[in-house]
Protein backbone atom coordinates (compact mmCIF):
# COMPACT_ATOMS: atom_id res chain seq x y z
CA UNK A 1 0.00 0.00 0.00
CA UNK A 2 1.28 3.71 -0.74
CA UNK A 3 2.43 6.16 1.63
CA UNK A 4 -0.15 8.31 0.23
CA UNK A 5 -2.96 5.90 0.49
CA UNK A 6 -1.99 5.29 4.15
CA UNK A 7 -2.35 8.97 4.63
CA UNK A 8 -5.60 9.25 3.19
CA UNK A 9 -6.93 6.34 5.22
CA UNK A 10 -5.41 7.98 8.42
CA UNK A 11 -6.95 11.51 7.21
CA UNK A 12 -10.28 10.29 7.03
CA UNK A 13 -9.73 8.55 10.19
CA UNK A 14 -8.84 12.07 11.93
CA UNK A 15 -11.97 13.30 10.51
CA UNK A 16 -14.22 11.09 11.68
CA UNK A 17 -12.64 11.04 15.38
CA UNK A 18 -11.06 14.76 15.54
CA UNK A 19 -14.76 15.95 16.70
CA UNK A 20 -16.37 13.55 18.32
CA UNK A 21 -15.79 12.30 21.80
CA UNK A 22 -13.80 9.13 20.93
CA UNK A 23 -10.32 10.30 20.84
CA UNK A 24 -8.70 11.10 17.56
CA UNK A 25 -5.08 10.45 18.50
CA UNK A 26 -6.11 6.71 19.75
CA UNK A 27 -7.51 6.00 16.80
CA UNK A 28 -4.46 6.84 14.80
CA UNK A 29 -2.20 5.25 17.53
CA UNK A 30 -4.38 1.83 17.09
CA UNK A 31 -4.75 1.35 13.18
CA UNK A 32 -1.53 1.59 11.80
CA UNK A 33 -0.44 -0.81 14.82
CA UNK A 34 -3.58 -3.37 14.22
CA UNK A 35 -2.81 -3.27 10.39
CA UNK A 36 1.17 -3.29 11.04
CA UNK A 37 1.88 0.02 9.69
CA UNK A 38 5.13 0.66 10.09
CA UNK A 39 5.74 3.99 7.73
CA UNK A 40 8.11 6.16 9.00
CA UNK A 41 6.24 8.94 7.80
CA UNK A 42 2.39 8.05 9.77
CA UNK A 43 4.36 8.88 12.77
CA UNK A 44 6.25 11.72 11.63
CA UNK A 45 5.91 15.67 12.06
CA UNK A 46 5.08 16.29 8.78
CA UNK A 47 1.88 14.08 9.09
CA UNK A 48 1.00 15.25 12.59
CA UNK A 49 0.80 18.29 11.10
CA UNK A 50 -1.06 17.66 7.88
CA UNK A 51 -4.04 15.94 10.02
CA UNK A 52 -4.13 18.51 12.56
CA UNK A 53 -4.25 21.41 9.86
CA UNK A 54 -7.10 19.38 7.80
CA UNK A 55 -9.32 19.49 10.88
CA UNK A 56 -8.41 23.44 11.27
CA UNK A 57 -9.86 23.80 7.82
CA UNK A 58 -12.70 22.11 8.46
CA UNK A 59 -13.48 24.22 11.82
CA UNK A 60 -12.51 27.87 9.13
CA UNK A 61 -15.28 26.46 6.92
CA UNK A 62 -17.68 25.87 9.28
CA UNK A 63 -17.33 28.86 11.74
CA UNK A 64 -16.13 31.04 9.09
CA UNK A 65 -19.18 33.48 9.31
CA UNK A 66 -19.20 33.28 13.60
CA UNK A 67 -15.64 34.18 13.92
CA UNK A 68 -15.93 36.87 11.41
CA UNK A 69 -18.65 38.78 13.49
CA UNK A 70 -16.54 38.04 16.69
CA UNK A 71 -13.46 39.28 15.29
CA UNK A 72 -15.37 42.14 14.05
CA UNK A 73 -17.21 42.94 17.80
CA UNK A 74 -13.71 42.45 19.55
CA UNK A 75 -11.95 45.12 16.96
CA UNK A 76 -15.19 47.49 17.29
CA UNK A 77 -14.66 47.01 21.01
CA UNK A 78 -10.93 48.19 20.98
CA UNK A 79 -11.61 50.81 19.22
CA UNK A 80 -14.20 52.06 21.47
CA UNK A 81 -13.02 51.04 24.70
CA UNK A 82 -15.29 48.68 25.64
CA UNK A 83 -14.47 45.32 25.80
CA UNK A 84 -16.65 43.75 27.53
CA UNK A 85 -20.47 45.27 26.88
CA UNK A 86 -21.93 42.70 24.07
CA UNK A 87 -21.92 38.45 24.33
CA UNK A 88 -19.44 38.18 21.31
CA UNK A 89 -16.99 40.64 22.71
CA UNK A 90 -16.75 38.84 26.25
CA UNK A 91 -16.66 35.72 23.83
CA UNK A 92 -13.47 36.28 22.69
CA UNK A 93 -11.92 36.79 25.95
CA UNK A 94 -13.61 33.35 27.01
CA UNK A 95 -12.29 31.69 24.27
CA UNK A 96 -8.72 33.02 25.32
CA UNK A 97 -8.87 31.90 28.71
CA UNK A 98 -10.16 28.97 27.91
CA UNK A 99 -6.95 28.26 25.01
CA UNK A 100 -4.43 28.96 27.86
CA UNK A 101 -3.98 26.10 29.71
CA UNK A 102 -4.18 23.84 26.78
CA UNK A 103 -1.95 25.68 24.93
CA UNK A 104 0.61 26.24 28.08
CA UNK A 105 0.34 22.08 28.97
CA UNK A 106 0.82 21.27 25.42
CA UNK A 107 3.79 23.26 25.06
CA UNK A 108 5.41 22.11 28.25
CA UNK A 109 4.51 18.61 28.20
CA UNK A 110 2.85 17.44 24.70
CA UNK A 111 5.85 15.02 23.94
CA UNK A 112 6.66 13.39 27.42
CA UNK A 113 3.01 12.37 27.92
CA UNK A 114 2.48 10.96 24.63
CA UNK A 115 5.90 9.13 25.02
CA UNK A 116 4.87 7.86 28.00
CA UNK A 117 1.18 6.92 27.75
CA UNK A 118 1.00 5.98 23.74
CA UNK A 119 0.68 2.39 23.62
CA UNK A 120 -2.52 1.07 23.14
CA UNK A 121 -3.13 -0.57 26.73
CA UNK A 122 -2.98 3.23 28.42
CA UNK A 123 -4.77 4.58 25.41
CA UNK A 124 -7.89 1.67 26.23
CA UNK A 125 -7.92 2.16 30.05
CA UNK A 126 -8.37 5.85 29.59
CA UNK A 127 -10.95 5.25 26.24
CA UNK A 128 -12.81 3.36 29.39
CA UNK A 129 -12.30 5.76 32.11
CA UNK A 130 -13.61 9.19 30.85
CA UNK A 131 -16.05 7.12 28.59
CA UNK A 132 -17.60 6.41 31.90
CA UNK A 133 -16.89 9.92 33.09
CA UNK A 134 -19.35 11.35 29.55
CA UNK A 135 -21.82 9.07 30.62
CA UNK A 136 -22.13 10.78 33.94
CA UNK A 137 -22.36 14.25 32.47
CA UNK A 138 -24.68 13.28 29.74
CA UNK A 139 -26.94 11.61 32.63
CA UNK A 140 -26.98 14.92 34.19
CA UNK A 141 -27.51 16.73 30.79
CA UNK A 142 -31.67 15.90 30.66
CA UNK A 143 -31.91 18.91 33.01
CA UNK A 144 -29.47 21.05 31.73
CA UNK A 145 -31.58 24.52 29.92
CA UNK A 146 -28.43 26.37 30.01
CA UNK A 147 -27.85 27.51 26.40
CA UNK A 148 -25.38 29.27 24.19
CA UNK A 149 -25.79 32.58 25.45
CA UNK A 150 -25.52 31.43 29.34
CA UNK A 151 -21.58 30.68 28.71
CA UNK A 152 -20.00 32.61 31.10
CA UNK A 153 -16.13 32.75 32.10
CA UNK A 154 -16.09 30.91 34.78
CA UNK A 155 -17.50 27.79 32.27
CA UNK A 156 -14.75 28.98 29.83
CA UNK A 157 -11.41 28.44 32.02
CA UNK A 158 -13.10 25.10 34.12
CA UNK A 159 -14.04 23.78 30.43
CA UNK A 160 -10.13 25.01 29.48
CA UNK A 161 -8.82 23.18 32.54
CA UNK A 162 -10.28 19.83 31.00
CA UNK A 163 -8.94 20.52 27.55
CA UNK A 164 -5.54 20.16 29.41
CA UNK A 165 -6.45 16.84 30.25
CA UNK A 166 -7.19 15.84 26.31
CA UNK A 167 -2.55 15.59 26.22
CA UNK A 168 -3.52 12.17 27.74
CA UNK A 169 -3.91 9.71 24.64
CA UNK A 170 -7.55 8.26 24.84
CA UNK A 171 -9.29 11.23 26.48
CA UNK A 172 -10.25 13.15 23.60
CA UNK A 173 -9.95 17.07 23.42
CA UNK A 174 -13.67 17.24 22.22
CA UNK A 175 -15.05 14.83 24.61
CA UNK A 176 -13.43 16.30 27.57
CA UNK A 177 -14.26 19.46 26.97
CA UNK A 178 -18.32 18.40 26.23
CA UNK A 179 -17.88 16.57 29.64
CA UNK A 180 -16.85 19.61 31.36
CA UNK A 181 -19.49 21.54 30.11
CA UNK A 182 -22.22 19.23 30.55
CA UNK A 183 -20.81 19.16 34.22
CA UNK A 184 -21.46 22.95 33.86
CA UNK A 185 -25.05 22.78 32.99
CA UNK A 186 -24.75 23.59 29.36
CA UNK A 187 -27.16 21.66 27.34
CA UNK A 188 -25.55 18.94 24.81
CA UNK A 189 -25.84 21.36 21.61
CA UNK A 190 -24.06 24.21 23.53
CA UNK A 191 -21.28 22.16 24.20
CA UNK A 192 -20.63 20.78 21.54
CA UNK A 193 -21.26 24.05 19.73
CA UNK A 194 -18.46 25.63 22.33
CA UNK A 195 -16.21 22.90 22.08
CA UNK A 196 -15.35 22.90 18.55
CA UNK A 197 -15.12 27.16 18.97
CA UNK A 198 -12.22 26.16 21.29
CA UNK A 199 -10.68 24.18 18.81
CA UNK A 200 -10.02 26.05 16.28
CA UNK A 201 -7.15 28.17 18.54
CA UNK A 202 -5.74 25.36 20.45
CA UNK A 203 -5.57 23.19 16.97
CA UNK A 204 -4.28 26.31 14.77
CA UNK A 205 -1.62 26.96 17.48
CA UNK A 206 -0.41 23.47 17.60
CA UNK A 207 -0.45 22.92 13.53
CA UNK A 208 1.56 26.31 13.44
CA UNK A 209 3.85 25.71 15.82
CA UNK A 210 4.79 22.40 14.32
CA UNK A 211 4.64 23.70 10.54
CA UNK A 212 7.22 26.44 11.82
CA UNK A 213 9.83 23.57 12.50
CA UNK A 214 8.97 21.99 8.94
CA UNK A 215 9.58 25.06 7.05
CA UNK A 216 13.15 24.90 6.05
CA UNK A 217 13.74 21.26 6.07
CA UNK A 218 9.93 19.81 4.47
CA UNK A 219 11.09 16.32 3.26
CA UNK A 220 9.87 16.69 -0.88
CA UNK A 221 9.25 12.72 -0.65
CA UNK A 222 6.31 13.87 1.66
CA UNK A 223 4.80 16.41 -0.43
CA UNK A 224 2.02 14.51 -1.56
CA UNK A 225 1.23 12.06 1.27
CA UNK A 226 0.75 15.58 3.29
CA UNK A 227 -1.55 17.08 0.69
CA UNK A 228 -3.33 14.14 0.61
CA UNK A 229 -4.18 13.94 4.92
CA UNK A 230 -5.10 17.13 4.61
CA UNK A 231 -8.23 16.71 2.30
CA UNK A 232 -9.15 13.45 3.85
CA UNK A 233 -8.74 15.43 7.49
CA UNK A 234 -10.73 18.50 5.84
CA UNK A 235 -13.38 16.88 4.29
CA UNK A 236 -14.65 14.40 6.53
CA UNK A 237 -14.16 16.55 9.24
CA UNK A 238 -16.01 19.56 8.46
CA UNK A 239 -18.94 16.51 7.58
CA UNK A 240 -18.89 14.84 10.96
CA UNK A 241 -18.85 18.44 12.61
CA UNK A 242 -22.70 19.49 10.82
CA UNK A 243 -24.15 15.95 11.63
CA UNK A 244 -22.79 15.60 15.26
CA UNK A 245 -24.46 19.18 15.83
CA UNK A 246 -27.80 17.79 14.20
CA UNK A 247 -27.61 14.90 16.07
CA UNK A 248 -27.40 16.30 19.84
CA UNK A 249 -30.21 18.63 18.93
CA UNK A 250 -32.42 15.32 19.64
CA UNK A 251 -29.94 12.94 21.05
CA UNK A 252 -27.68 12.27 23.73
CA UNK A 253 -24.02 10.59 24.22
CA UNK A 254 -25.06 7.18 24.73
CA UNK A 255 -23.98 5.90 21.61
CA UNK A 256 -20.72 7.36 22.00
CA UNK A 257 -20.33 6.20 25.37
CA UNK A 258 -20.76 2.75 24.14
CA UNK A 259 -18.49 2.93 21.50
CA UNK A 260 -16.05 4.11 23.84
CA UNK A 261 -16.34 1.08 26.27
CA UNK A 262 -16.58 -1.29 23.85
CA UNK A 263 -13.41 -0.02 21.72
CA UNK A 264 -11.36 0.69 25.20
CA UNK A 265 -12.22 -3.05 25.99
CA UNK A 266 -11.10 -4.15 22.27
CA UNK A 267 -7.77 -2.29 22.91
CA UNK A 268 -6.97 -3.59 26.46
CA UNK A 269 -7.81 -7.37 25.45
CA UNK A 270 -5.93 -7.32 21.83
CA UNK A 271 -2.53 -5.44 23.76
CA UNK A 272 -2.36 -8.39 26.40
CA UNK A 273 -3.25 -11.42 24.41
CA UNK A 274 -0.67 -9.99 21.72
């Protein structure tokens, strides 16, 4: 199999996990090591990068219009000295508290815990753990009213607290973060709504960050297997985003929950009987 039909695979892989609560980076830990995918390149900076900046495109599609009129409010708000006096001005600085401790945990310890926690036995335990942990929150979310316009920022750094937590492989940055602010009281649409809003920063952050070490050394042999993750990131990604926020309009977690269990389960019992 080609290096670029690996990547595509893995792309549309990230796109259908990136979003929803079932931990993207498990899923791209586990396939390549069920289907003995040993490439080099899967596990490389140049394809880290390539997956993460297909899901940023996907979340620049989506929200184009919303971050538009918040960039817009927080510039009108500058200029007039208030900063503070309209929902999508306070929004940004939500949305920047809530980035920080991500971004500051990622920075500082990104590598060592994904050294230390990647194999696939970790990766199941914690698939189990906080797939137990949504099912709490989502129990709790039948009474939650709170809606988009009740974010406030104490919700914002608590929910950016938990994003911290999505460095552990298996946790999953959007499920953590939906956790938290089901925990919060926000109802199921809300947070997923605010969790992929959060997203976009932490994800953009990380993809530049990484691209910046690429820049003067981007292997050519890679060109196209990178192209490639990116559209199979992008596309399915800005899909899954549309119908997960359709579906939690009427639905809860459950599902996802269950999936979580059962593929934690899968991952513990494969790692010790191999």
């Amino acid at each position: 199999m080609t290096q670029s039909i690996q990547a595509f695979i893995l792309g549309i892989v990230q796109g259908l996990t990136a979003f929803l609560p079932v931990s993207s980076w498990s899923h791209l830990i586990v396939f390549p090591w069920l289907l003995h995918w040993n490439d080099t390149f899967l596990n490389s900076l140049t394809f880290q990068v390539a997956l993460q900046l297909g899901s940023v495109l996907a979340l620049v599609s989506f929200y184009w219009k919303e971050w538009l009129t918040l960039v817009r409010e927080f510039a009108a708000g500058i200029r007039q000295g208030r900063l503070y006096d309209t929902f999508q001005r306070r929004l940004v600085w939500y949305v920047i508290a809530a980035t920080i401790p991500g971004a500051v945990f990622g920075y500082l310890f990104e590598k060592q815990v994904k050294e230390v926690l990647r194999n696939p036995l970790n990766v199941g335990i914690a698939m189990i753990v906080f797939g137990g942990i949504l099912y709490l929150a989502d129990r709790r979310a039948r009474s939650n009213t709170r809606d988009y316009s009740h974010v406030s920022f104490k919700d914002s750094v608590i929910i950016g607290c938990a994003q911290a937590v999505a460095l552990v492989p298996g946790v999953s940055r959007s499920g953590i973060t939906m956790t938290a602010a089901l925990f919060l009281g926000l109802d199921r649409e809300t947070s997923a709504h605010f969790s992929f809003l959060l997203a976009m920063p932490i994800l953009l952050g990380a993809s530049l960050l990484k691209l910046h070490k690429l820049v003067h050394h981007f292997p050519a042999a890679e060109v196209r297997p990178f192209v490639v993750g990116i559209i199979g990131s992008a596309l399915v990604s800005y899909i899954v985003i549309g119908v997960l926020l359709k579906y939690l309009k009427r639905h809860s977690f459950v599902p996802f929950v269950g999936y979580r269990l059962l593929f934690g389960a899968f991952l513990v019992i494969m790692y010790v009987t191999r």
